[in-house]
PDB file of N, CA and C in Angstrom:
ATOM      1  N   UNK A   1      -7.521 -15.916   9.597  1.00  0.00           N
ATOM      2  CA  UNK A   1      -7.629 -17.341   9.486  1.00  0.00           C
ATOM      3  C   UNK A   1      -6.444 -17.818   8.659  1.00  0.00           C
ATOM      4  N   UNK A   2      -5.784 -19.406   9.031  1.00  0.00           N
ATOM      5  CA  UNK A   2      -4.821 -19.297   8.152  1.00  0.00           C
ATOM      6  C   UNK A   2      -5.261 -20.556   7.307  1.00  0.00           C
ATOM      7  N   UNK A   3      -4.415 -20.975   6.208  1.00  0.00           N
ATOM      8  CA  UNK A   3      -5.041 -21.972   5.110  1.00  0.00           C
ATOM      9  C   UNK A   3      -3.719 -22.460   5.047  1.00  0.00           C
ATOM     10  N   UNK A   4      -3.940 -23.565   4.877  1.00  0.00           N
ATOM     11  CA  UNK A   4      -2.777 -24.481   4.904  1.00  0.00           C
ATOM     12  C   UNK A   4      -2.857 -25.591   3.440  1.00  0.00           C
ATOM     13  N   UNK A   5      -2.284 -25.327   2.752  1.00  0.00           N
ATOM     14  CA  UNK A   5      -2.714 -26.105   1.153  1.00  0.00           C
ATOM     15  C   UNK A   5      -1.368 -27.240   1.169  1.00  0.00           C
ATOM     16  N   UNK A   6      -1.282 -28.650   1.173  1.00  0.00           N
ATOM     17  CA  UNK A   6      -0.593 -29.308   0.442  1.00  0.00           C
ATOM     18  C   UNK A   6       0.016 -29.375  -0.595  1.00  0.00           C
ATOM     19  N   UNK A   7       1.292 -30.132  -0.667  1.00  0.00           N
ATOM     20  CA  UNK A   7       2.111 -29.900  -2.138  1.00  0.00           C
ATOM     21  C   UNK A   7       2.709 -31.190  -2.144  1.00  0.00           C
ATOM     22  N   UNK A   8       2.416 -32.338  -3.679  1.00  0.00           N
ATOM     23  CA  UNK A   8       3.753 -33.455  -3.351  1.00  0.00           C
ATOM     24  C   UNK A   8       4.880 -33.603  -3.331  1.00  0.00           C
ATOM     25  N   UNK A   9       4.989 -32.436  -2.743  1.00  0.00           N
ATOM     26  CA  UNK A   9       6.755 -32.844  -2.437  1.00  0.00           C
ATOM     27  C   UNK A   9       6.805 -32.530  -0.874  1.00  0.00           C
ATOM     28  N   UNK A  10       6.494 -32.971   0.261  1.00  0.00           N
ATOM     29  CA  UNK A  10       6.249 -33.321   1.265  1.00  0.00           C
ATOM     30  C   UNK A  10       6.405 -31.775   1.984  1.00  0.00           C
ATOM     31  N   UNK A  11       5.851 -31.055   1.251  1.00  0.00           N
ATOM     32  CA  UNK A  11       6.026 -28.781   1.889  1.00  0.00           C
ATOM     33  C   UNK A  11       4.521 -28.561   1.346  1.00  0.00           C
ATOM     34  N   UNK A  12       4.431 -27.613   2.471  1.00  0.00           N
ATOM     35  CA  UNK A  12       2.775 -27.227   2.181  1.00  0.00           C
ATOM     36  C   UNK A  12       2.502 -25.368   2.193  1.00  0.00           C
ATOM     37  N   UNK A  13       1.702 -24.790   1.768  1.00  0.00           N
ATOM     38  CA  UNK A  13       1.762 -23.627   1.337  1.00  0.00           C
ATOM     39  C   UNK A  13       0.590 -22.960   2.655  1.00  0.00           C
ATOM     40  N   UNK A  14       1.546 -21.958   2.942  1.00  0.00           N
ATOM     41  CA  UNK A  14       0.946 -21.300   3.873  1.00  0.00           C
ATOM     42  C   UNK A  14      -0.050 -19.940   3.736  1.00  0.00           C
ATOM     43  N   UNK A  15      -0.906 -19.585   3.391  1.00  0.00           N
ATOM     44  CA  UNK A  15      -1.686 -18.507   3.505  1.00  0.00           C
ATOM     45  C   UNK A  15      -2.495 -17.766   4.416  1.00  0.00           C
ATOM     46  N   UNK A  16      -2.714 -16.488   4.327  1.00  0.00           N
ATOM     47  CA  UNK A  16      -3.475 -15.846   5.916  1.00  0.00           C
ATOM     48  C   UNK A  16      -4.731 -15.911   4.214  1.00  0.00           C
ATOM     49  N   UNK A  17      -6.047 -15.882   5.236  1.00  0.00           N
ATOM     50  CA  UNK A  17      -7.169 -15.810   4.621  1.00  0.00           C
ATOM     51  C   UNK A  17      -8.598 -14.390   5.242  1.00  0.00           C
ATOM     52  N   UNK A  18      -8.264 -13.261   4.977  1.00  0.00           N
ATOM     53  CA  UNK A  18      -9.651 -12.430   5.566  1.00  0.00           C
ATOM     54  C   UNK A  18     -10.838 -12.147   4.682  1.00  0.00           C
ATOM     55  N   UNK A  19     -11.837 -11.872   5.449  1.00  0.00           N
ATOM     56  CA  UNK A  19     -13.311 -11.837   4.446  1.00  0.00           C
ATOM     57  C   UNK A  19     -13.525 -10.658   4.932  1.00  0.00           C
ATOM     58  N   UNK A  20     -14.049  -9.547   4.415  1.00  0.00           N
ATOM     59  CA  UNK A  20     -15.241  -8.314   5.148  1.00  0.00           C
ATOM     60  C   UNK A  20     -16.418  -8.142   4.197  1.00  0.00           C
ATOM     61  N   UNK A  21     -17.057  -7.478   4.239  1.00  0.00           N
ATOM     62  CA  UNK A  21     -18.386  -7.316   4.112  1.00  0.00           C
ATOM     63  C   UNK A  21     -18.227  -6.227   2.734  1.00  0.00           C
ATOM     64  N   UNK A  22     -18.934  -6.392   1.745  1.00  0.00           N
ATOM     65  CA  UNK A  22     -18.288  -5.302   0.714  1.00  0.00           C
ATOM     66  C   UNK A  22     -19.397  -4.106   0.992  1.00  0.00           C
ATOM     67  N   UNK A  23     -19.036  -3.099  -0.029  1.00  0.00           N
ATOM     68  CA  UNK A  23     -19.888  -1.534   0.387  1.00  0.00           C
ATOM     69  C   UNK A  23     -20.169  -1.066  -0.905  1.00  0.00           C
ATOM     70  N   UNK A  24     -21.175  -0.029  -0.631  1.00  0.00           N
ATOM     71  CA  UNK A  24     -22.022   0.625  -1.965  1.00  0.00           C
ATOM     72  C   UNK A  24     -22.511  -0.770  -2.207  1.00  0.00           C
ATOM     73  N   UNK A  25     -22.601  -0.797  -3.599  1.00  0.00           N
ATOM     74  CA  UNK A  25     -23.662  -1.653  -4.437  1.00  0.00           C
ATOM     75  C   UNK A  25     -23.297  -3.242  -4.209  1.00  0.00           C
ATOM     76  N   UNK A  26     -21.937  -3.216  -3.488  1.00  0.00           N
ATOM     77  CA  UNK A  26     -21.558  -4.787  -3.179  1.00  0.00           C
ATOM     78  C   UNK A  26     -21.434  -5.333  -1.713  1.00  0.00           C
ATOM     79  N   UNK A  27     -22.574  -4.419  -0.857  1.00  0.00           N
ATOM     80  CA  UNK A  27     -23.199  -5.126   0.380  1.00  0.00           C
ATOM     81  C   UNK A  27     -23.550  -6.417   0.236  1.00  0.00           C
ATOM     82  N   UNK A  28     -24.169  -6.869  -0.601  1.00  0.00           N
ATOM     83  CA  UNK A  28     -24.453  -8.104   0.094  1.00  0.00           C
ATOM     84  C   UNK A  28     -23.388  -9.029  -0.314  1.00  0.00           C
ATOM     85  N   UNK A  29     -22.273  -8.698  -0.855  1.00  0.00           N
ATOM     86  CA  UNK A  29     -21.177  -9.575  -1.116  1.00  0.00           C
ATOM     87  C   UNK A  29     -20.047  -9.811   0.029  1.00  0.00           C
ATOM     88  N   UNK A  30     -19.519 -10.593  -0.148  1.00  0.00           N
ATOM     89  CA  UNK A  30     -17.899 -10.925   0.991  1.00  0.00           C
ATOM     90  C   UNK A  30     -16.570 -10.782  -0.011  1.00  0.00           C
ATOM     91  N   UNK A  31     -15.870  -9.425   0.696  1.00  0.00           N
ATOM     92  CA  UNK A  31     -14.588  -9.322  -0.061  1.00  0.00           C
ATOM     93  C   UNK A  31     -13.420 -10.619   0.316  1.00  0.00           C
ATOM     94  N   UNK A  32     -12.628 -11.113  -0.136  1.00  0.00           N
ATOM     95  CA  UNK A  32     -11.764 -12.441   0.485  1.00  0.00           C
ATOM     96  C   UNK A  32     -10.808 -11.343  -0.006  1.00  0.00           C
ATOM     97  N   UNK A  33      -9.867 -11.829   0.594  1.00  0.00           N
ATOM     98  CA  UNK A  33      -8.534 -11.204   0.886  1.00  0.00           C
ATOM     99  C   UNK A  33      -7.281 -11.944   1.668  1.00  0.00           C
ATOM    100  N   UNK A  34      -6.322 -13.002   0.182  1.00  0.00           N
ATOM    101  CA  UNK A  34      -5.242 -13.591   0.397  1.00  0.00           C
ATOM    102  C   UNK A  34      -4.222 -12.815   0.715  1.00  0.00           C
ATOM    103  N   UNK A  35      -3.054 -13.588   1.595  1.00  0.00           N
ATOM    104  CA  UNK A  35      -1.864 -12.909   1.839  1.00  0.00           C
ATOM    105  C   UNK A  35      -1.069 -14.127   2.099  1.00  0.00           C
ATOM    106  N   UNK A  36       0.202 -13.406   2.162  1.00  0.00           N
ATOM    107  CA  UNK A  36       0.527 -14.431   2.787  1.00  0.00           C
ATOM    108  C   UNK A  36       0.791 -14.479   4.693  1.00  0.00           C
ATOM    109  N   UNK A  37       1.283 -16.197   4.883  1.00  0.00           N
ATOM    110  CA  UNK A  37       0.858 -15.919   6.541  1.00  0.00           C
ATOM    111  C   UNK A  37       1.943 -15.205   7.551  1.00  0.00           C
ATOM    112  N   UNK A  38       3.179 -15.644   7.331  1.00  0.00           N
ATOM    113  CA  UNK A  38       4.197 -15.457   7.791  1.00  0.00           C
ATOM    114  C   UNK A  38       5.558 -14.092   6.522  1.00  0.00           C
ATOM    115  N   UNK A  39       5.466 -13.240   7.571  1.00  0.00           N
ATOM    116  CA  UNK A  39       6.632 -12.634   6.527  1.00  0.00           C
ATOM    117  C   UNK A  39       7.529 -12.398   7.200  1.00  0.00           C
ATOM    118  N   UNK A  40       8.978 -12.090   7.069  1.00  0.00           N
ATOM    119  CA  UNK A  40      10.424 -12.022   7.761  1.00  0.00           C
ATOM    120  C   UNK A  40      10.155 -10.864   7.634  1.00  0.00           C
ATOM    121  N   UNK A  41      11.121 -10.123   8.623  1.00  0.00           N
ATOM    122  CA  UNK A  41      11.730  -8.185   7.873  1.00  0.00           C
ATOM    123  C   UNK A  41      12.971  -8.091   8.613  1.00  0.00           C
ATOM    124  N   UNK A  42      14.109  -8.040   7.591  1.00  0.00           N
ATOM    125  CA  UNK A  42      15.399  -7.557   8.087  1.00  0.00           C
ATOM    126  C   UNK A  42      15.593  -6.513   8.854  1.00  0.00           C
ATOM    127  N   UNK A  43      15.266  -5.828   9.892  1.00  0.00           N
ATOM    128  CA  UNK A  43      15.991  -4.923  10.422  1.00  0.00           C
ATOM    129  C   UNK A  43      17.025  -4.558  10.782  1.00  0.00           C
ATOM    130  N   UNK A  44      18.115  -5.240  10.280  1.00  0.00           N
ATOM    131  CA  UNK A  44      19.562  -4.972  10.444  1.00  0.00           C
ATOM    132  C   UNK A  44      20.224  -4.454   9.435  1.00  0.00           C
ATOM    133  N   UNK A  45      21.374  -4.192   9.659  1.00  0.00           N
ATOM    134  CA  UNK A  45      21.948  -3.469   8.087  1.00  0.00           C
ATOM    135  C   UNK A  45      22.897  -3.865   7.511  1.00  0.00           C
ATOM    136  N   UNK A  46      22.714  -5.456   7.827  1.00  0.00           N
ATOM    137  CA  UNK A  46      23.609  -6.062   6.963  1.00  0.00           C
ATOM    138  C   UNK A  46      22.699  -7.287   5.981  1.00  0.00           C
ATOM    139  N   UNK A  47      23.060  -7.772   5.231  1.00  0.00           N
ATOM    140  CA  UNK A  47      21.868  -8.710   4.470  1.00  0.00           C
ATOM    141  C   UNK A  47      21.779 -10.074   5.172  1.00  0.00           C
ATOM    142  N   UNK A  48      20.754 -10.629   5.075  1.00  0.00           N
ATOM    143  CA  UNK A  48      20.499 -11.863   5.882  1.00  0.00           C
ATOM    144  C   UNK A  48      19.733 -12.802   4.851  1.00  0.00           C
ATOM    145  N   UNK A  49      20.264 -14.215   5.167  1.00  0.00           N
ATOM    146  CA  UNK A  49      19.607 -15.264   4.488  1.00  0.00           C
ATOM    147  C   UNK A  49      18.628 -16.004   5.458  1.00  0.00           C
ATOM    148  N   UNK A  50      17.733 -16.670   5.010  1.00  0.00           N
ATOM    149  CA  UNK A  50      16.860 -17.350   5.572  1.00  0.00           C
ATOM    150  C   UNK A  50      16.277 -18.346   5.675  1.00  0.00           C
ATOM    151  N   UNK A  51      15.799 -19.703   6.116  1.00  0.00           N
ATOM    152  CA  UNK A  51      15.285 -20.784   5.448  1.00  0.00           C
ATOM    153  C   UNK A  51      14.635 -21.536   6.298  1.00  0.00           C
ATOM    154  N   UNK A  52      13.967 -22.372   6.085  1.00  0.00           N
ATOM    155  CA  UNK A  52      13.208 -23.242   7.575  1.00  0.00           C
ATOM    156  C   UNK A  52      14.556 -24.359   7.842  1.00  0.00           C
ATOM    157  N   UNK A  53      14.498 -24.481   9.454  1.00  0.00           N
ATOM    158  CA  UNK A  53      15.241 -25.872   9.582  1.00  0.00           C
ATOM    159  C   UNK A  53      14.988 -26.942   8.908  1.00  0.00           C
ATOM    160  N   UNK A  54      15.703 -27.527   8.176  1.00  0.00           N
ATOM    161  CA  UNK A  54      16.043 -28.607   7.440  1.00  0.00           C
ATOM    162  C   UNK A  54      15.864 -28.621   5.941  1.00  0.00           C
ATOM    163  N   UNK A  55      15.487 -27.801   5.129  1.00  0.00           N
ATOM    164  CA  UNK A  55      15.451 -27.103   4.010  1.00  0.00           C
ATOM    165  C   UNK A  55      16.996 -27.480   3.286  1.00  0.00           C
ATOM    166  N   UNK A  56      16.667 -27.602   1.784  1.00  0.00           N
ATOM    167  CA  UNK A  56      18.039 -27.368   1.897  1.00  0.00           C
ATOM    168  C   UNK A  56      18.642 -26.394   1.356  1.00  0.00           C
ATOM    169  N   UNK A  57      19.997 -25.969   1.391  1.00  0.00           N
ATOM    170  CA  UNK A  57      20.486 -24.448   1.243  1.00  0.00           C
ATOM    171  C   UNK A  57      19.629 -23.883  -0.218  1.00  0.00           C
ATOM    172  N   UNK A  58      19.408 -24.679  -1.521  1.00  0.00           N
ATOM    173  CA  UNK A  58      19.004 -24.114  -2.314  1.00  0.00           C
ATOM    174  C   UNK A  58      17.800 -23.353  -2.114  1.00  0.00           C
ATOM    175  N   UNK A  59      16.774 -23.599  -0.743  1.00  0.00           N
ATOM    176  CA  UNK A  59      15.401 -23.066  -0.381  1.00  0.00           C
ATOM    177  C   UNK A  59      15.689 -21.482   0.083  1.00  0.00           C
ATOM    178  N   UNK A  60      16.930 -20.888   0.382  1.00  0.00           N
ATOM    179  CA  UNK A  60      17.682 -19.854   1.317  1.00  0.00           C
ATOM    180  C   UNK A  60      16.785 -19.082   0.647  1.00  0.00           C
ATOM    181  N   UNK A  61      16.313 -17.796   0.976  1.00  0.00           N
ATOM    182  CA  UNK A  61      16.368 -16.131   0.640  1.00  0.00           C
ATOM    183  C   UNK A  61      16.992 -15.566   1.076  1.00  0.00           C
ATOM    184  N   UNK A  62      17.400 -14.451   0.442  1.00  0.00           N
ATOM    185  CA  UNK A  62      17.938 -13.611   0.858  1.00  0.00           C
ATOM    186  C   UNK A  62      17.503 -11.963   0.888  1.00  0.00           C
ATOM    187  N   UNK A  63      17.630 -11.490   1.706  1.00  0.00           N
ATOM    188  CA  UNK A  63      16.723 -10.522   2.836  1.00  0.00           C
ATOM    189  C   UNK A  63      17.867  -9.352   2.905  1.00  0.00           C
ATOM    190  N   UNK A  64      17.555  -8.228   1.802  1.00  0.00           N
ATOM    191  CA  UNK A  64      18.386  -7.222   2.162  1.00  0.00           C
ATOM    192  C   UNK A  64      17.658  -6.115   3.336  1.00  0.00           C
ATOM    193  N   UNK A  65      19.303  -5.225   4.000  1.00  0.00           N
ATOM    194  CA  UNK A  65      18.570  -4.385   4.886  1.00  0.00           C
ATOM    195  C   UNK A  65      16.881  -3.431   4.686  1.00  0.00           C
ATOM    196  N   UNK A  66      16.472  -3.491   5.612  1.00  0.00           N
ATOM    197  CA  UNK A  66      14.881  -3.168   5.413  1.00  0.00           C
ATOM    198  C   UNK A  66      14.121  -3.369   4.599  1.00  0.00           C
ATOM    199  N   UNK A  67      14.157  -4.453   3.915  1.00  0.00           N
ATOM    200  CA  UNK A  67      13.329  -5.648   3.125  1.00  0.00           C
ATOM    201  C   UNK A  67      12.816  -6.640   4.074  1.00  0.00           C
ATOM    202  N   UNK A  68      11.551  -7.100   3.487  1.00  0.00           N
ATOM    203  CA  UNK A  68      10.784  -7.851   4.085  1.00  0.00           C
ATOM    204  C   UNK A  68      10.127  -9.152   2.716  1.00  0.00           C
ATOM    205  N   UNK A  69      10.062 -10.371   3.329  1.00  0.00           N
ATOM    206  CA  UNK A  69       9.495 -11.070   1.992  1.00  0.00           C
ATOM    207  C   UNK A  69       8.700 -12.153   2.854  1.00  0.00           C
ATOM    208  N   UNK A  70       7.590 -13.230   1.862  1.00  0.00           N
ATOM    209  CA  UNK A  70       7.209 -13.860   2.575  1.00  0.00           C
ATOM    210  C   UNK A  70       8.010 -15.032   2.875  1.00  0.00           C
ATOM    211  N   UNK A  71       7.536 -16.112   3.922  1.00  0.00           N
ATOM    212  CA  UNK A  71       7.814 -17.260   4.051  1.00  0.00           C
ATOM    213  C   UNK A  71       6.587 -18.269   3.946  1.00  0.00           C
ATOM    214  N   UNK A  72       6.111 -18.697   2.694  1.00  0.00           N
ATOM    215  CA  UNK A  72       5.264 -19.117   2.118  1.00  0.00           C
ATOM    216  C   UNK A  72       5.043 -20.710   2.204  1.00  0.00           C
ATOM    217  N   UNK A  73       6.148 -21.372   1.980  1.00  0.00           N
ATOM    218  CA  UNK A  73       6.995 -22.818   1.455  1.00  0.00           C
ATOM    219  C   UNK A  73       7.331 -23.629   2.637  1.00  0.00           C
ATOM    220  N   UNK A  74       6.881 -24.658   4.083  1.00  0.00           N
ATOM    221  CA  UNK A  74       7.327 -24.933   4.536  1.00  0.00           C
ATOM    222  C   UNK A  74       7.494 -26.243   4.406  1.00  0.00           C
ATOM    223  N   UNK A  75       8.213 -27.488   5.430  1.00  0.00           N
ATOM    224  CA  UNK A  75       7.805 -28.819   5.468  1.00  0.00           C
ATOM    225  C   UNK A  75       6.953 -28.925   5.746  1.00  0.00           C
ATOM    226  N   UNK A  76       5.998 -30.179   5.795  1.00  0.00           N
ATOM    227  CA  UNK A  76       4.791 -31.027   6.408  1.00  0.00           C
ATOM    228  C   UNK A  76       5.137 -31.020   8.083  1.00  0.00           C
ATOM    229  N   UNK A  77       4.227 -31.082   8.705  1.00  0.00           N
ATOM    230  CA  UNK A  77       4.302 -31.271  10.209  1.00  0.00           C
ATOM    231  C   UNK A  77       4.143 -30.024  10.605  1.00  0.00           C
ATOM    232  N   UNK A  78       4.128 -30.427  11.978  1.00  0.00           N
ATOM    233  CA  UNK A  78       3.763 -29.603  12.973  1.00  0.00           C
ATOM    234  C   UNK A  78       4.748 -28.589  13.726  1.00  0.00           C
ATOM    235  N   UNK A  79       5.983 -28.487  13.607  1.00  0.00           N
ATOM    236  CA  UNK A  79       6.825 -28.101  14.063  1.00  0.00           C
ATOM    237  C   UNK A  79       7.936 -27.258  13.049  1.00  0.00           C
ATOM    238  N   UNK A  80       7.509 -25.828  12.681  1.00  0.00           N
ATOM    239  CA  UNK A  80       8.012 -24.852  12.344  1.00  0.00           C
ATOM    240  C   UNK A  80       8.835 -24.187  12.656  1.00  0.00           C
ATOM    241  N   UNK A  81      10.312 -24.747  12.325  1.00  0.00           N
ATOM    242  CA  UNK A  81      11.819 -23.372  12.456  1.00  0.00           C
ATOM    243  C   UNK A  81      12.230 -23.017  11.736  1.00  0.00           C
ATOM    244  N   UNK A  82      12.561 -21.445  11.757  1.00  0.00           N
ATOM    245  CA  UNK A  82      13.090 -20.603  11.014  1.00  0.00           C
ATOM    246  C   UNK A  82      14.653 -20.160  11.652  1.00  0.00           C
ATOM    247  N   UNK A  83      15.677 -20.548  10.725  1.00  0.00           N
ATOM    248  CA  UNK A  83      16.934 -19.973  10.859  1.00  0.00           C
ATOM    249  C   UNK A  83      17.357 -19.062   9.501  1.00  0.00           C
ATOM    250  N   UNK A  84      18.705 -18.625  10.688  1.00  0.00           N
ATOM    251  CA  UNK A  84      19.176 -17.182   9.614  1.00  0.00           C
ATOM    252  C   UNK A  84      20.517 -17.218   9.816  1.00  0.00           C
ATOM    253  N   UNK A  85      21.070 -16.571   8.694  1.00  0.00           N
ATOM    254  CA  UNK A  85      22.791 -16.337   8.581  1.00  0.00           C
ATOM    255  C   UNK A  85      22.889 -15.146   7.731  1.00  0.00           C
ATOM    256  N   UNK A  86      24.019 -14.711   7.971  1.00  0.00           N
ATOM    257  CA  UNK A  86      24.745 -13.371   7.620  1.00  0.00           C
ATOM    258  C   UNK A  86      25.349 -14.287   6.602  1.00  0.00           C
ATOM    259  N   UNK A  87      25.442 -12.894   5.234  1.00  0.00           N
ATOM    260  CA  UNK A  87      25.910 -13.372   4.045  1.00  0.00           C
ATOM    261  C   UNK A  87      27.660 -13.196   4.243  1.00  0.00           C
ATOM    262  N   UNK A  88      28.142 -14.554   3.349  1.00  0.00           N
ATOM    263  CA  UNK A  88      29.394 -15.101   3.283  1.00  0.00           C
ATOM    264  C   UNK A  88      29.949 -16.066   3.121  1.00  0.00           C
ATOM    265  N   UNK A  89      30.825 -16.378   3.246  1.00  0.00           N
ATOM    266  CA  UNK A  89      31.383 -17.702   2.742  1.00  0.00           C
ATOM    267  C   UNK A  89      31.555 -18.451   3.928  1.00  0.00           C
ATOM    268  N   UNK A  90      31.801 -18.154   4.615  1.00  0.00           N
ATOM    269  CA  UNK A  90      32.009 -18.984   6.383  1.00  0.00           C
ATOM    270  C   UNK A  90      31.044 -18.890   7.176  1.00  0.00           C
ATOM    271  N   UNK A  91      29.821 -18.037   6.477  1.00  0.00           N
ATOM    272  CA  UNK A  91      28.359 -18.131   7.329  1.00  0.00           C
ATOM    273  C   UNK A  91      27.462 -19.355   8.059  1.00  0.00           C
ATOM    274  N   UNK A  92      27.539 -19.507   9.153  1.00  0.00           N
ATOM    275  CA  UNK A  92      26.727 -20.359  10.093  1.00  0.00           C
ATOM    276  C   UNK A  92      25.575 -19.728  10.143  1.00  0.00           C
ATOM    277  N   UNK A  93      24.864 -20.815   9.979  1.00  0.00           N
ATOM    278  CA  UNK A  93      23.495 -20.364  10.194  1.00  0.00           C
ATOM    279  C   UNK A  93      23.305 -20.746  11.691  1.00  0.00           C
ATOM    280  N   UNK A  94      22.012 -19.756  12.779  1.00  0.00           N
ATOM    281  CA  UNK A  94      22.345 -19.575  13.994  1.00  0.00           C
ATOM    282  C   UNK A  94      21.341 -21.334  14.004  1.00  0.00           C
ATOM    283  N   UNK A  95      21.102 -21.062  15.600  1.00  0.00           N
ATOM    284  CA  UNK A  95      20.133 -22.294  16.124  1.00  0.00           C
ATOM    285  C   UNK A  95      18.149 -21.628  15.701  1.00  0.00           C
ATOM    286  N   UNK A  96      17.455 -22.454  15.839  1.00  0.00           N
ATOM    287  CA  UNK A  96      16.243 -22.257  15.138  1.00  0.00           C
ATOM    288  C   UNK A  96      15.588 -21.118  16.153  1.00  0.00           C
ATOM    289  N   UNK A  97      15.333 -20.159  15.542  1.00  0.00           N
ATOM    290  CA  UNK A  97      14.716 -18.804  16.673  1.00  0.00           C
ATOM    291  C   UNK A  97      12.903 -18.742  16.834  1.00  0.00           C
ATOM    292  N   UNK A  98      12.776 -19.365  15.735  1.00  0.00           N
ATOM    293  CA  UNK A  98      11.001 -19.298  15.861  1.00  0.00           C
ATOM    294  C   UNK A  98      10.283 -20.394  15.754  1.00  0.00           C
ATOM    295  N   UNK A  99       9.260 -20.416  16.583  1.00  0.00           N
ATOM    296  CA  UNK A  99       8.729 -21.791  16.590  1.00  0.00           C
ATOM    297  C   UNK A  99       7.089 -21.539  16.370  1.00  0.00           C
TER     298      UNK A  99
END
């Protein structure tokens, strides 16, 4: 399940939300179990930055080879892109790959 929490500054916080059933003496309880919803993972072997479309550069991460982090922090609305650029000084970030 995912949870979607508001923030005033017009970005809202994304979380995955699971429950199971607890065991031994805490059957009749429900374990909850936060995460987060969305995570990147570099598989390349060069380092990569990251950020939602329209963010501004100060929002970037940066994503070394076979590292993975979340993407927690987005805008308001309905319409979620994620772009990426190779680290550098003349780095373009590409067109939005995930929707």
């Amino acid at each position: 399940m995912a949870l979607s929490l508001p923030s005033p500054k017009e970005t809202e916080t994304h979380i995955g939300l699971s429950w199971t059933q607890g065991q031994g003496k805490y059957e009749l309880s429900k374990v909850i179990t936060l995460a987060p919803r969305f995570l990147v993972k570099n598989g390349l072997r060069l380092p990569l930055h990251f950020r939602e479309r329209g963010m501004p550069p100060s929002e970037q991460s940066l994503l070394q080879p076979e590292e993975h982090a979340p993407l927690q922090i987005t805008r308001k609305g309905t319409e979620k892109l994620l772009t990426v650029a190779y680290s550098g000084l003349n780095a373009k970030w590409c067109v939005s790959i995930i929707q």
